[in-house]
Protein backbone atom coordinates (compact mmCIF):
# COMPACT_ATOMS: atom_id res chain seq x y z
CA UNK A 1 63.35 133.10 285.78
CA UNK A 2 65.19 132.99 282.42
CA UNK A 3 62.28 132.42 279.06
CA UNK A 4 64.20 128.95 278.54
CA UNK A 5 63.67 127.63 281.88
CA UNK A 6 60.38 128.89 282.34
CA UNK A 7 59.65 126.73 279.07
CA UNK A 8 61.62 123.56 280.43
CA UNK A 9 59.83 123.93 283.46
CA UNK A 10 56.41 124.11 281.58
CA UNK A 11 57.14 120.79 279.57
CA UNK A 12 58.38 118.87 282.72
CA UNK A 13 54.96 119.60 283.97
CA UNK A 14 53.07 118.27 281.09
CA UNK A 15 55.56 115.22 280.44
CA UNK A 16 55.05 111.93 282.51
CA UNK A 17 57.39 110.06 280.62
CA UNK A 18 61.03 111.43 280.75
CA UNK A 19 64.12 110.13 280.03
CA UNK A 20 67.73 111.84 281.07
CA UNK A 21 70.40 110.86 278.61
CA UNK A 22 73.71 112.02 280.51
CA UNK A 23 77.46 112.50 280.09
CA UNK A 24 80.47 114.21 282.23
CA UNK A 25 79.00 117.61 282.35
CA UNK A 26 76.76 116.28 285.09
CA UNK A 27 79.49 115.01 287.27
CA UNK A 28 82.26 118.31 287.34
CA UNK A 29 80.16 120.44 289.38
CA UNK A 30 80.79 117.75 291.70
CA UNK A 31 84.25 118.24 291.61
CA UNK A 32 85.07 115.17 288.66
CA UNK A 33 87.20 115.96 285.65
CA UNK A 34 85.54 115.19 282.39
CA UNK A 35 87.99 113.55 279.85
CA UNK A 36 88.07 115.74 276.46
CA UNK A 37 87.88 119.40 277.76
CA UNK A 38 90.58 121.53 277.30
CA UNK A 39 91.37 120.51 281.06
CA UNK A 40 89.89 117.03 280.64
CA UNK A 41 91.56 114.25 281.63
CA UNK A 42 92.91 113.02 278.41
CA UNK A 43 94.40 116.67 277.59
CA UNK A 44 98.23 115.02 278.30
CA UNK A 45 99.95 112.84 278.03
CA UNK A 46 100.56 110.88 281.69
CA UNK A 47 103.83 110.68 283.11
CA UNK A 48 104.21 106.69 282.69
CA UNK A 49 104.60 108.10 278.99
CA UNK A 50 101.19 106.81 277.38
CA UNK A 51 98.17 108.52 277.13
CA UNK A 52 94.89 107.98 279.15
CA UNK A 53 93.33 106.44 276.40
CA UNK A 54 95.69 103.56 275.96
CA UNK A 55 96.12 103.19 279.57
CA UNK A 56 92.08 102.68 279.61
CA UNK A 57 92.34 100.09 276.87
CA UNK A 58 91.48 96.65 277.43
CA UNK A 59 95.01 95.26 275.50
CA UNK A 60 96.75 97.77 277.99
CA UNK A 61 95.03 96.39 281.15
CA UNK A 62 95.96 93.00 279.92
CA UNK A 63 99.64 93.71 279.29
CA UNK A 64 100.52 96.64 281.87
CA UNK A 65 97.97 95.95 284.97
CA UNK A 66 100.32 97.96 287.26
CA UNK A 67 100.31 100.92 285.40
CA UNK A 68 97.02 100.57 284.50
CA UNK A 69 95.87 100.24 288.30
CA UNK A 70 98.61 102.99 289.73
CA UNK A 71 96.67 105.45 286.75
CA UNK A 72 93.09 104.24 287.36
CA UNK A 73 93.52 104.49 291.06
CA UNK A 74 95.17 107.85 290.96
CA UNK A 75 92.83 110.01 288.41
CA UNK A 76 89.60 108.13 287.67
CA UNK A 77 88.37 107.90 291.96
CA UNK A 78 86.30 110.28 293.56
CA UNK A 79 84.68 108.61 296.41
CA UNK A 80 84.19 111.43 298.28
CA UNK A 81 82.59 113.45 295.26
CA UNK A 82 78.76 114.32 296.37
CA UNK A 83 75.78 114.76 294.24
CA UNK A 84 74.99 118.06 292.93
CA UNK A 85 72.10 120.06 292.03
CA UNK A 86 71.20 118.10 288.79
CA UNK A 87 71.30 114.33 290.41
CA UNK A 88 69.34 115.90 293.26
CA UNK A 89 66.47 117.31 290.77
CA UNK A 90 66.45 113.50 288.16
CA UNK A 91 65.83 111.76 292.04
CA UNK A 92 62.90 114.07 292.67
CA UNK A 93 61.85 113.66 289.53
CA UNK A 94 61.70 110.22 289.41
CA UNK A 95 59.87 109.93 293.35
CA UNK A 96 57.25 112.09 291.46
CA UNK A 97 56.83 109.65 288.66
CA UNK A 98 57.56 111.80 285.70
CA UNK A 99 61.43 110.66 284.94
CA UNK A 100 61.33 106.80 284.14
CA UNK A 101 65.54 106.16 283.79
CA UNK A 102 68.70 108.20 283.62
CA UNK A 103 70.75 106.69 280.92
CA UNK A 104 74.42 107.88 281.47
CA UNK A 105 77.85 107.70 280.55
CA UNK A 106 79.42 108.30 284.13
CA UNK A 107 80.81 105.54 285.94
CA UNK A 108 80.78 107.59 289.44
CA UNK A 109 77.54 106.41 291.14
CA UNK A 110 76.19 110.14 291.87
CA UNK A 111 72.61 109.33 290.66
CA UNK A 112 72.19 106.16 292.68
CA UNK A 113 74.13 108.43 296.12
CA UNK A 114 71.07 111.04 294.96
CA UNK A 115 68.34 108.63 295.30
CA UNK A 116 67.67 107.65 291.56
CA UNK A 117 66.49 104.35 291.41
CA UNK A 118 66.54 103.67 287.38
CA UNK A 119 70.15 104.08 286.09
CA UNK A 120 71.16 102.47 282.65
CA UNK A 121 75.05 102.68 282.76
CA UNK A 122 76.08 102.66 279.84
CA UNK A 123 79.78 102.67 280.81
CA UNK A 124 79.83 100.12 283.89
CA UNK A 125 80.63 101.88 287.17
CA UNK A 126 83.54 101.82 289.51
CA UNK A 127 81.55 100.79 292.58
CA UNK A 128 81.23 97.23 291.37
CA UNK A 129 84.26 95.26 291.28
CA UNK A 130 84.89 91.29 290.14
CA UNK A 131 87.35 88.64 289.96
CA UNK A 132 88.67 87.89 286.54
CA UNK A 133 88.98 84.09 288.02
CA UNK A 134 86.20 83.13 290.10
CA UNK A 135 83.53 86.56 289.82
CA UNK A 136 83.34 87.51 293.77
CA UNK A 137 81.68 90.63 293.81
CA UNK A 138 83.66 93.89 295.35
CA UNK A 139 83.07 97.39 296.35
CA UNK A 140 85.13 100.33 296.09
CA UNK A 141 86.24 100.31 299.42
CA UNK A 142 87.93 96.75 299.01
CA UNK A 143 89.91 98.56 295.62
CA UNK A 144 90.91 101.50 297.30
CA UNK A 145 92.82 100.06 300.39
CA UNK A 146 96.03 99.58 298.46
CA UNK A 147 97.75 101.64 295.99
CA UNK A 148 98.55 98.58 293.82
CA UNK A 149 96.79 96.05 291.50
CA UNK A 150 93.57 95.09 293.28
CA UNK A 151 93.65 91.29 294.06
CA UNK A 152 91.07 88.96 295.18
CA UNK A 153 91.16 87.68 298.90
CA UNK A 154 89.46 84.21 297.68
CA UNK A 155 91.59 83.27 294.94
CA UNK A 156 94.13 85.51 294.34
CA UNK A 157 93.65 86.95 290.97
CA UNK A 158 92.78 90.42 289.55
CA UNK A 159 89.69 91.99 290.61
CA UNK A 160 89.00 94.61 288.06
CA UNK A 161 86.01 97.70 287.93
CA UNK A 162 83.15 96.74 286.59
CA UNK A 163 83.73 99.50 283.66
CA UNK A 164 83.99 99.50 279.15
CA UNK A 165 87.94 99.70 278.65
CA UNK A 166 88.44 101.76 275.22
CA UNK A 167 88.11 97.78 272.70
CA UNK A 168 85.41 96.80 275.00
CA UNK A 169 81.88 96.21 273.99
CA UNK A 170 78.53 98.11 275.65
CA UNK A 171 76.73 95.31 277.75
CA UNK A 172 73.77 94.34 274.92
CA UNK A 173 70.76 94.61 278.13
CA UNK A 174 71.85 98.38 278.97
CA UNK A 175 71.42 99.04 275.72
CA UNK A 176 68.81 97.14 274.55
CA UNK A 177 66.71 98.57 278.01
CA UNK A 178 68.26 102.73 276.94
CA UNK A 179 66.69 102.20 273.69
CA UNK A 180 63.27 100.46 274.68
CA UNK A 181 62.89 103.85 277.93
CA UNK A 182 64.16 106.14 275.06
CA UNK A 183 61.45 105.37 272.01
CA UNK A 184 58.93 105.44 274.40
CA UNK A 185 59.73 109.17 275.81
CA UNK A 186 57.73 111.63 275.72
CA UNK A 187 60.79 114.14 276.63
CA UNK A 188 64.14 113.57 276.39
CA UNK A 189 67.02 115.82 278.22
CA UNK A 190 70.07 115.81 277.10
CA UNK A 191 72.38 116.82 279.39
CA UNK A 192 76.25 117.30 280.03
CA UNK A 193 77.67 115.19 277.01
CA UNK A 194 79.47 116.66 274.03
CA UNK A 195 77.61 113.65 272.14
CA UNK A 196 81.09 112.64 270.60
CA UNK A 197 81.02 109.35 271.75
CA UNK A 198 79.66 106.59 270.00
CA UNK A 199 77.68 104.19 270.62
CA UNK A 200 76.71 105.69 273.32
CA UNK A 201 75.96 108.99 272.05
CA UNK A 202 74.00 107.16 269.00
CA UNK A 203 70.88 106.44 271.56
CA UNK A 204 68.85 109.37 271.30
CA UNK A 205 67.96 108.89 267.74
CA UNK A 206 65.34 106.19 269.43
CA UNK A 207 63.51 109.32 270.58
CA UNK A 208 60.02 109.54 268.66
CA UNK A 209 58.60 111.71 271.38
CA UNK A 210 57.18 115.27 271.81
CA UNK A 211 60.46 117.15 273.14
CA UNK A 212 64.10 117.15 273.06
CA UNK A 213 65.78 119.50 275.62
CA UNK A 214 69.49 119.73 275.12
CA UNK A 215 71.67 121.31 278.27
CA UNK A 216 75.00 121.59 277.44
CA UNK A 217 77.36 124.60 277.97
CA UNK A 218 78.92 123.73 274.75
CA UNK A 219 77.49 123.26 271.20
CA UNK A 220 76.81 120.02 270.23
CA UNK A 221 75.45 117.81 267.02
CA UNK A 222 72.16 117.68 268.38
CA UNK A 223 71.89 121.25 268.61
CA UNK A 224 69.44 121.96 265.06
CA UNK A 225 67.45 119.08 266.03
CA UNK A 226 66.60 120.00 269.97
CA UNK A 227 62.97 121.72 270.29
CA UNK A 228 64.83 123.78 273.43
CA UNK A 229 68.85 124.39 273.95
CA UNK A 230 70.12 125.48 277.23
CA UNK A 231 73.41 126.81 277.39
CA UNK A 232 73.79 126.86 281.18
CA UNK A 233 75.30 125.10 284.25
CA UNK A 234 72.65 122.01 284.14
CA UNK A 235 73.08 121.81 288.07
CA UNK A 236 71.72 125.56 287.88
CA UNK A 237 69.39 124.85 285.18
CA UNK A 238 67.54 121.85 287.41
CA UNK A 239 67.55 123.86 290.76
CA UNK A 240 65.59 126.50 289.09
CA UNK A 241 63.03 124.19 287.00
CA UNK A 242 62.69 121.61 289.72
CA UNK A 243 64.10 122.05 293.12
CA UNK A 244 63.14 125.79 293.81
């Protein structure tokens, strides 16, 4: 086993008080695009002649909701997407009472389809669904039935995903609850998430605990500050410190 895992592995046995701070490096061994890599999904610009980011914007939703639903619909679901090697390890590690929450970025539901039971989303998720006009509740399979805007079957008016558009605030309780299971750590991984995006990516300067341990194939800002950096596939990096 590779010195750096050995280590992680060592500190995941003496920690009972982890938190998982996550981005889109967790989800593409699944088989889901990240948005800023080379081959991201904000590397072009989209054929309706915009790009992603102003298509994801809460003014654009507004204004365009075709294009915005024909887009959303067409790049940002992956329903059949399964949970790879790294959800698989945060759910055992949580049924063993050492990981308290996984804070992520990802909207894709892979940690609560691997069993994990805490999940702060920071970013909303795609499996919940509302009505701009009188909040019934939907799931993904209600969105994905038609190729067009998603109405409600009550009243009639746009059912959006329950996600942050780019000019859209963080919901204050995820955070406020991310910050409270983050200052009282006593590790915090950091795991597939370029930390570029704020606030999100501000969290983990709540940590006040023993160890950070940064995964990331990439370099990253937190880099000089992590006690441990892993520069490895994290689904590979968790099989080997927690499910082998």
């Amino acid at each position: 086993m590779d010195e750096k895992i050995k280590q992680f592995k060592d500190w995941i046995a003496e920690c009972n008080n982890i938190v998982f701070f996550g981005g889109a490096g967790v989800s593409t061994e699944s088989g889901i695009p990240d948005f800023r890599s080379e081959n991201g999904i904000f590397a072009a610009v989209t054929a309706y002649g915009y790009r992603p980011e102003v298509i994801l914007s809460h003014s654009f939703f507004v204004a365009h909701p075709e294009i915005f639903f024909e887009y959303y619909k067409k790049n940002l679901l992956y329903p059949d997407a399964k949970p790879n090697d790294c959800h698989k390890a945060l759910a055992k590690l949580e049924q063993m009472g050492k990981l308290k929450s996984v804070v992520t970025q990802n909207i894709d539901d892979l940690h609560q389809k691997a069993g994990s039971k805490r999940v702060l989303e920071l970013h909303g998720t795609l499996y919940r669904n509302y009505c701009l006009q009188c909040g019934k509740e939907f799931d993904l399979d209600y969105v994905t039935k038609d190729a067009g805007i998603t109405r409600c079957d009550a009243c009639g008016a746009i059912v959006r995903p329950d996600v942050v558009l780019y000019e859209e605030g963080l919901d204050q309780k995820t955070i406020e609850d991310a910050v409270d299971d983050i200052a009282h750590a006593d590790m915090l991984i950091v795991g597939g998430t370029s930390l570029n995006v704020y606030p999100a990516a501000g969290l983990i300067h709540y940590f006040k605990g023993k160890y950070i341990v940064l995964i990331n194939k990439s370099p990253t800002s937190l880099d000089q500050k992590a006690d441990l950096v892993i520069a490895q596939n994290i689904g590979e990096v968790f099989r080997q410190a927690v499910l082998d």
